[in-house]
Protein backbone atom coordinates (compact mmCIF):
# COMPACT_ATOMS: atom_id res chain seq x y z
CA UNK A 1 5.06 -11.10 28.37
CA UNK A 2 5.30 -9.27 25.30
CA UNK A 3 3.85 -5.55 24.44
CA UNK A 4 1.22 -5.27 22.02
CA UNK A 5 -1.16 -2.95 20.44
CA UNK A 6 -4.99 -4.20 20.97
CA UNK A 7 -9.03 -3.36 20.64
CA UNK A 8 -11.30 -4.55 22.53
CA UNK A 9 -14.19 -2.26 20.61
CA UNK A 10 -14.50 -1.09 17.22
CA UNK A 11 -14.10 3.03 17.59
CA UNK A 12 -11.72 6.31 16.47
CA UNK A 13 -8.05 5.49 17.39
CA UNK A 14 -8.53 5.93 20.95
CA UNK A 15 -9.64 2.60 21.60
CA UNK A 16 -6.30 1.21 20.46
CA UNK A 17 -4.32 -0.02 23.98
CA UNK A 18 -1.11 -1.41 24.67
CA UNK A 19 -1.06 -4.65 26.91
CA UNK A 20 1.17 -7.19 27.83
CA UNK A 21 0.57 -10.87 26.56
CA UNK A 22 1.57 -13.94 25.97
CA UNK A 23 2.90 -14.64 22.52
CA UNK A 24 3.30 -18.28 21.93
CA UNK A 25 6.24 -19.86 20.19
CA UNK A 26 6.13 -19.76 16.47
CA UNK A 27 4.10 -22.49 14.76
CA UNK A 28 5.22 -24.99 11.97
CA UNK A 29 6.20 -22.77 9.21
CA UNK A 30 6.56 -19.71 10.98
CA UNK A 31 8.57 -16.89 12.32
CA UNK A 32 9.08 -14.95 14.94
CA UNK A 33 10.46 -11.19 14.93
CA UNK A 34 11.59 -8.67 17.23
CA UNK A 35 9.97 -6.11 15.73
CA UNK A 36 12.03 -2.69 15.11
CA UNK A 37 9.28 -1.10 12.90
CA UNK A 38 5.97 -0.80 11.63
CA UNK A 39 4.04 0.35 8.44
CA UNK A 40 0.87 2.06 9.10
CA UNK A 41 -1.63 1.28 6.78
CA UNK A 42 -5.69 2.43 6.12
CA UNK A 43 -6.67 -0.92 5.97
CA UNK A 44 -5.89 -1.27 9.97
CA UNK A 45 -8.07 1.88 10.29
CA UNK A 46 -10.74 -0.23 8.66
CA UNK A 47 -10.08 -2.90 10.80
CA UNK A 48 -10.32 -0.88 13.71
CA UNK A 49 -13.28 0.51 12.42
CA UNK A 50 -15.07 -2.20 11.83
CA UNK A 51 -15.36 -1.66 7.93
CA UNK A 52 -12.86 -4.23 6.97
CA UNK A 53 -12.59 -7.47 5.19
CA UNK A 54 -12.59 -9.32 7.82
CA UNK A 55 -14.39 -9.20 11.06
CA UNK A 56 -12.40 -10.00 14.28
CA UNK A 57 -13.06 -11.18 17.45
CA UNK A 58 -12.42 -8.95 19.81
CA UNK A 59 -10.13 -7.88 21.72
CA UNK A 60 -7.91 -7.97 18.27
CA UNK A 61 -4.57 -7.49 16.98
CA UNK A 62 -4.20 -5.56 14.34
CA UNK A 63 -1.12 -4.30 11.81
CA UNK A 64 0.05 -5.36 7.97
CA UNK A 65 3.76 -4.52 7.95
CA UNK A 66 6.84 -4.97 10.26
CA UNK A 67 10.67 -5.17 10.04
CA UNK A 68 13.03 -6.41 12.47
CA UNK A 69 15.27 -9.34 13.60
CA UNK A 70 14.02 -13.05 13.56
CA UNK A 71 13.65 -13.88 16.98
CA UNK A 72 13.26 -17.61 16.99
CA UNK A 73 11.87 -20.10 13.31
CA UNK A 74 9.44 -22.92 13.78
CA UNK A 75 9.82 -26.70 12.23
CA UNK A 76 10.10 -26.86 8.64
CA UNK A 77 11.48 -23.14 8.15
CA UNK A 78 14.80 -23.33 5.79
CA UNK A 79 17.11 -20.38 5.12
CA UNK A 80 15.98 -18.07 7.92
CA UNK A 81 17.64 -18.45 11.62
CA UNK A 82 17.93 -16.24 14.49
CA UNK A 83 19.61 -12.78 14.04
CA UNK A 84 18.42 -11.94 10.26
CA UNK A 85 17.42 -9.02 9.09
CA UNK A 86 13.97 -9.44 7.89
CA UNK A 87 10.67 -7.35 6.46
CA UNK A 88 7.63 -9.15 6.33
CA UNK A 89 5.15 -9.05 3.02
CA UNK A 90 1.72 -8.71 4.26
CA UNK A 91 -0.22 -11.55 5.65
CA UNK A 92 -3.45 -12.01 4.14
CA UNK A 93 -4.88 -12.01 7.87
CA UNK A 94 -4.17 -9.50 10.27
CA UNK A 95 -6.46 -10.67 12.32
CA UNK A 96 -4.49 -14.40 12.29
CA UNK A 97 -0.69 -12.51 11.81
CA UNK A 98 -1.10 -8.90 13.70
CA UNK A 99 2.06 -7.47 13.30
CA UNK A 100 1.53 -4.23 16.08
CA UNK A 101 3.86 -5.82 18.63
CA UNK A 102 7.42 -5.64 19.83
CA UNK A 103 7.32 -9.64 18.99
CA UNK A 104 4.88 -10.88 16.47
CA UNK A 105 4.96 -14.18 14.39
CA UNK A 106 4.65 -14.84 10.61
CA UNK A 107 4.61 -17.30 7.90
CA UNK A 108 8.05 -18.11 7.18
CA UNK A 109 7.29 -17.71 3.34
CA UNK A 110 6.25 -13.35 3.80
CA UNK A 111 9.75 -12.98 5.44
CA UNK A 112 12.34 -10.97 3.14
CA UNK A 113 15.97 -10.47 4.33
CA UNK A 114 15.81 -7.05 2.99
CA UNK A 115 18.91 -4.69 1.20
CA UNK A 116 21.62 -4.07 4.18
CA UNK A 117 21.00 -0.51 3.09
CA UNK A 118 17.78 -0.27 3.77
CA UNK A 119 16.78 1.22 7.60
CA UNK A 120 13.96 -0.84 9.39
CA UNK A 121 11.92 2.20 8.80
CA UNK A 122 12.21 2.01 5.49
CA UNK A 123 11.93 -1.64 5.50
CA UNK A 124 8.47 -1.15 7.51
CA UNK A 125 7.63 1.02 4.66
CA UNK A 126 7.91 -1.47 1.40
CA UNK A 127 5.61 -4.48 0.98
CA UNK A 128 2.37 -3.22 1.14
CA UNK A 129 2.52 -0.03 -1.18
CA UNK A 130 5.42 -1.73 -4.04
CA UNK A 131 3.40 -5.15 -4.38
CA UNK A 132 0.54 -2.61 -4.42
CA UNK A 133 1.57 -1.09 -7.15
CA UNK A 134 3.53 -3.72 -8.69
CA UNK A 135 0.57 -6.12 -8.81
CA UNK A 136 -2.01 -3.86 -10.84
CA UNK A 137 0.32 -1.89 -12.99
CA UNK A 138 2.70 -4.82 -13.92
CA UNK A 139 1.56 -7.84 -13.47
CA UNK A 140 -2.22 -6.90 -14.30
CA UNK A 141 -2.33 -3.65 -16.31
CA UNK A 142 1.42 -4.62 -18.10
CA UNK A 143 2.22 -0.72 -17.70
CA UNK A 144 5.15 -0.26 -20.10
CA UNK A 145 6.84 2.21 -21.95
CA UNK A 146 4.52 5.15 -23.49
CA UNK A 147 1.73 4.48 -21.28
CA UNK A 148 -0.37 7.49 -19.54
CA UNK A 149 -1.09 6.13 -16.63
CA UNK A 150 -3.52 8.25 -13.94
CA UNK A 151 -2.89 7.89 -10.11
CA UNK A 152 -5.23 9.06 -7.96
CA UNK A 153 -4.26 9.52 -4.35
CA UNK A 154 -1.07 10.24 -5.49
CA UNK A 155 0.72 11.22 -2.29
CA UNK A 156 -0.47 8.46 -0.84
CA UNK A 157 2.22 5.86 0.13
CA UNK A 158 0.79 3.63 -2.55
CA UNK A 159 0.20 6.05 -4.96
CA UNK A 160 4.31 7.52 -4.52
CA UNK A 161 5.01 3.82 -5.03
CA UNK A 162 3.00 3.94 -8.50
CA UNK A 163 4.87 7.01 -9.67
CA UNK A 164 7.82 5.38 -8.99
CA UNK A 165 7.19 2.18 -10.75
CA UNK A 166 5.65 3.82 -13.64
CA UNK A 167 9.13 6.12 -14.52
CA UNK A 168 10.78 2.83 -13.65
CA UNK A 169 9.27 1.06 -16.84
CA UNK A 170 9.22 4.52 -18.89
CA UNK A 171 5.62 5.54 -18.64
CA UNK A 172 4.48 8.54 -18.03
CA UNK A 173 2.67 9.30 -14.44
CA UNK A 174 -0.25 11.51 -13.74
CA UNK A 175 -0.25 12.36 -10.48
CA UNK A 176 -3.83 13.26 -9.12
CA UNK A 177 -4.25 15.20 -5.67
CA UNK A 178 -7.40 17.09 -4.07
CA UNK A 179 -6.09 20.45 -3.80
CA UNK A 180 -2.78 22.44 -5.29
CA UNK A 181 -0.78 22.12 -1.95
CA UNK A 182 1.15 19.10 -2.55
CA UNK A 183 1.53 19.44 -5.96
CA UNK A 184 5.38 20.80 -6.00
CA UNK A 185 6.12 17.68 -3.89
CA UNK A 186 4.69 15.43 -6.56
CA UNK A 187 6.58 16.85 -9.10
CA UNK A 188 9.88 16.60 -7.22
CA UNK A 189 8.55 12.79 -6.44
CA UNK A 190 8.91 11.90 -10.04
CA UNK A 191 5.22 12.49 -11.06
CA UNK A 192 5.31 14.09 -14.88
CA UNK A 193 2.46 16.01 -14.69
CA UNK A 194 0.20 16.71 -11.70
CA UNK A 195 -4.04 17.46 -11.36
CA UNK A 196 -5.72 19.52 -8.28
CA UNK A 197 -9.25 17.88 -8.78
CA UNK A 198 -10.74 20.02 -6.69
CA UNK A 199 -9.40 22.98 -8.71
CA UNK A 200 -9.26 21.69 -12.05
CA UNK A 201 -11.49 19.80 -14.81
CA UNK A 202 -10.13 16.65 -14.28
CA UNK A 203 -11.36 15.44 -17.49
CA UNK A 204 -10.11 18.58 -19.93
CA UNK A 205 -6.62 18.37 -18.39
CA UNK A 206 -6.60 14.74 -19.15
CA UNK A 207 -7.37 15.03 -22.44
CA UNK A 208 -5.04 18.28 -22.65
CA UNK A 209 -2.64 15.67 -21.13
CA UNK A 210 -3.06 12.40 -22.67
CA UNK A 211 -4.24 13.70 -26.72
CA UNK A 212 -5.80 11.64 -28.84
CA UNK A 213 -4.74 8.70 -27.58
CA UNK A 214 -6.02 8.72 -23.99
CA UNK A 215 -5.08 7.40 -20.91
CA UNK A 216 -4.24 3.31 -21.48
CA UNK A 217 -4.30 2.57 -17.66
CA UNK A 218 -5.83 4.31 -14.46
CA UNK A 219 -5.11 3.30 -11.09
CA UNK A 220 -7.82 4.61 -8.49
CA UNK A 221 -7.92 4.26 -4.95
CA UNK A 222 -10.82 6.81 -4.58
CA UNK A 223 -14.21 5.95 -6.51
CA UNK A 224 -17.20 8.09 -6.69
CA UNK A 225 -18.11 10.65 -8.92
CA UNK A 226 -14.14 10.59 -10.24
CA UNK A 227 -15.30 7.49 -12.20
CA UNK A 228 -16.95 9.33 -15.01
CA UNK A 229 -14.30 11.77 -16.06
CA UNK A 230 -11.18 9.41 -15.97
CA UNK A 231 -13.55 7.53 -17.93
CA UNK A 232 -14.02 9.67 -20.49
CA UNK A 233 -10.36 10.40 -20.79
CA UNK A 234 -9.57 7.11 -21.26
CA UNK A 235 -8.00 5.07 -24.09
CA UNK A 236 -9.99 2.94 -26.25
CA UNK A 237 -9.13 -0.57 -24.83
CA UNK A 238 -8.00 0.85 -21.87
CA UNK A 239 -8.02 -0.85 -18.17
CA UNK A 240 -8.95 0.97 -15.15
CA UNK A 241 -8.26 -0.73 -11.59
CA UNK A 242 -9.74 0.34 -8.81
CA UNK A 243 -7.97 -0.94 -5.23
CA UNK A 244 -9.94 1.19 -2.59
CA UNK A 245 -12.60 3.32 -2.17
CA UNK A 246 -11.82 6.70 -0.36
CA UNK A 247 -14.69 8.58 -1.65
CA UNK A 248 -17.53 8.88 0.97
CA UNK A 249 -20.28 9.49 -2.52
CA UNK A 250 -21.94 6.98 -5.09
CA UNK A 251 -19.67 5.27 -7.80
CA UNK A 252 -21.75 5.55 -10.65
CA UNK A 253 -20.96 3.20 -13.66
CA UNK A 254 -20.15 5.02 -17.17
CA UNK A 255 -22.05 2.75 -19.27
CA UNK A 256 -21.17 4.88 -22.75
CA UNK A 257 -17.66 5.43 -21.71
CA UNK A 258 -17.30 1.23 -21.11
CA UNK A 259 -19.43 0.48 -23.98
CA UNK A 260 -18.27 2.66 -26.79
CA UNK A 261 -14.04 2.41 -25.82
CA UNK A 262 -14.53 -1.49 -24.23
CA UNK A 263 -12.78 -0.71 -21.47
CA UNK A 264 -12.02 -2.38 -18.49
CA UNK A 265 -12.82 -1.71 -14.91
CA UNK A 266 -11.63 -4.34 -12.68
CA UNK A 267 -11.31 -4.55 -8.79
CA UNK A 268 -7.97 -5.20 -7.19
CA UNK A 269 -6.56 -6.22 -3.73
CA UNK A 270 -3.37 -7.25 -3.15
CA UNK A 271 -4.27 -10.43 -1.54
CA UNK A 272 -3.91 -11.65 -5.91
CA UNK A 273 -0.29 -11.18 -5.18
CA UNK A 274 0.94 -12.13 -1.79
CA UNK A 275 -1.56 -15.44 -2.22
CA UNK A 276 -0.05 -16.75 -5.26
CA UNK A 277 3.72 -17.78 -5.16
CA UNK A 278 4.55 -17.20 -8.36
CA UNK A 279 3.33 -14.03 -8.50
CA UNK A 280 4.90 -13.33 -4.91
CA UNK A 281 8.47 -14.15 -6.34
CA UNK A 282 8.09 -11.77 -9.67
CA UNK A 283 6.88 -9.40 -7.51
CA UNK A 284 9.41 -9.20 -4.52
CA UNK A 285 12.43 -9.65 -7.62
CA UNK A 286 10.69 -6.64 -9.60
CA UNK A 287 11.05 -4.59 -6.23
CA UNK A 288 14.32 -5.46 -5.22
CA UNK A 289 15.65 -4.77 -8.22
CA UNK A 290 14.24 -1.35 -8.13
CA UNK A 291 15.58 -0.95 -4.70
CA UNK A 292 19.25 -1.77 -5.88
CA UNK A 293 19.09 0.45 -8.52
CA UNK A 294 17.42 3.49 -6.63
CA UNK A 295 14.49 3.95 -8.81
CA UNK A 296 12.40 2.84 -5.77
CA UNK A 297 12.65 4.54 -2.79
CA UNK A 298 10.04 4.46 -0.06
CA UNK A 299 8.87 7.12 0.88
CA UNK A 300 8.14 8.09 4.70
CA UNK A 301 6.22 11.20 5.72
CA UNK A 302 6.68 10.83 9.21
CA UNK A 303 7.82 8.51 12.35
CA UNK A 304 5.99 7.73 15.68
CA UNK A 305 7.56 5.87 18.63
CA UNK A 306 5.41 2.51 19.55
CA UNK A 307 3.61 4.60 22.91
CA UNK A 308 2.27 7.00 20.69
CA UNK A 309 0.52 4.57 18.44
CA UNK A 310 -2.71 6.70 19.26
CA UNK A 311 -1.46 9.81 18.01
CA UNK A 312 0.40 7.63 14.53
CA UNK A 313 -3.28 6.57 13.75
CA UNK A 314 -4.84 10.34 13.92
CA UNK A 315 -2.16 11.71 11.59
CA UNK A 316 -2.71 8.71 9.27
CA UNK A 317 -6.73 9.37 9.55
CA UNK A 318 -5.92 13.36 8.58
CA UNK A 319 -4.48 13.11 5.50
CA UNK A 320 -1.70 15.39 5.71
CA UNK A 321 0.69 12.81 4.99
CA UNK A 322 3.10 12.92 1.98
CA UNK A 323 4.20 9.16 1.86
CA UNK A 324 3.76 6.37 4.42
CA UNK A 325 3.50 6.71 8.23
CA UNK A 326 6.21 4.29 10.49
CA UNK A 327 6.12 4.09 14.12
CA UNK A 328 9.34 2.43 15.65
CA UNK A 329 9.33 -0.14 18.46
């Protein structure tokens, strides 16, 4: 019998339990870890929720990210055994691959022997917010060197990762935050210049900002009523990807700001990514070279042990955070 973190209704993070089950042997292709960490991420609230993606049946597993030590490999796995050191890209089912668990199984092909130098914890903290990142800036947007780029949600785990990436390749970040209180932070995080939204026009300081040139790229996690002054700051030509949708209000469209600059305003998950090998490969090479040379560094805002999973999801659900939440097993 193995512990694991379960729903059996769709609620606030109360209605997460941990029960002992049965974990079957890894499957053909598959792995099986002894999990040392996890990466809390808002697409488990959704799940738990019921707002997600996909619908499960319940009771569920839930959970994107987890490091450890392979446990036991299934037929057909090559260049993994027992022992390694291993972080796990995110499955494009939780509901098929929950990773909450102090054993959970895998396709073989999402398991990375990550850096030595890397802790679990910060292990637990990669995949999800680098191939994040990676996958709309890079491989989509093709941020490179000169770009503005705007991040919104910047202290999110996600949106650290995007700072990160962006001084990596020699743009220039724009951090944007709600409110003033975090903005030191982001400016010790790498971001170049940093927005209060709440506090600020969004849209002047952009333009203050960016000049006559605008801002080529924008990388939203929030929607609503943001939409229409990014766009008007914006670039002629310029792309603006949206991966979430933390704003509670309408997302209107800005018809004269798409029609008289052509931009581009494209949806994004990172399913593009982690579903495509090739794309996979570029992706976990672009990170782990980052990694080894220390422009990217995750990270973590704060650490929960596995019995106070509870407790890990209300702090992720307040939005204090700086960075990504971990909860050790």
């Amino acid at each position: 019998m193995t512990r694991v973190v379960r729903f059996h209704e769709h609620g606030g993070p109360e209605v997460l339990r941990i029960e002992n089950v049965d974990v079957p042997a890894p499957g053909r292709g598959e792995v099986q870890v002894r999990v040392k960490a996890l990466g809390l991420n808002r697409a488990e609230v959704l799940l738990r929720t019921g707002s997600y993606i996909e619908t499960p049946t319940l009771p569920s597993g839930l959970g994107l990210e987890a490091a450890g030590i392979i446990e036991s490999v299934g037929e057909s796995v090559d260049g993994f055994m027992r022992g390694d050191a291993v972080s796990i890209v995110p499955p494009r089912s939780m509901v098929r691959w929950p990773a909450y668990g102090e054993l959970a199984t895998f396709p073989a092909e999402l398991a990375v022997k990550h850096p030595p130098s890397l802790s679990f914890e910060a292990a637990a903290a990669l995949w999800m917010q680098y191939l994040t990142a990676y996958g709309a800036l890079i491989d989509i947007a093709k941020l490179h060197s000169g770009d503005f780029v705007v991040i919104t949600a910047a202290s999110s785990s996600v949106g650290l990762a995007a700072i990160q990436i962006a001084n990596m390749v020699g743009a220039t970040a724009i951090a944007v935050t709600r409110g003033s209180a975090k903005k030191q932070a982001l400016v010790e995080h790498g971001a170049t210049h940093v927005i209060a939204s709440a506090e600020e026009d969004l849209e002047a300081r952009l333009k203050e900002i960016a000049g006559l040139n605008g801002v080529r790229v924008v990388f939203d996690a929030v929607g609503g009523p943001i939409f229409e002054p990014l766009t008007a700051a914006m670039a002629p030509g310029g792309i603006l990807i949206e991966y979430g949708g933390l704003s509670p209000d309408p997302t209107p469209f800005p018809l004269f700001a798409v029609l008289s600059k052509c931009l581009t305003l494209r949806g994004y998950l990172v399913h593009e990514i982690v579903g495509d090998p090739a794309r996979l490969q570029a992706a976990t090479a672009f990170v782990l070279k980052g990694l080894e040379a220390g422009a990217l560094k995750p990270v973590i805002a704060r650490t929960f042990p596995f019995d106070q999973i509870v407790e890990a999801h209300r702090f992720l659900e307040s939005n204090e955070q700086f960075g990504k939440v971990v909860v050790t097993v």
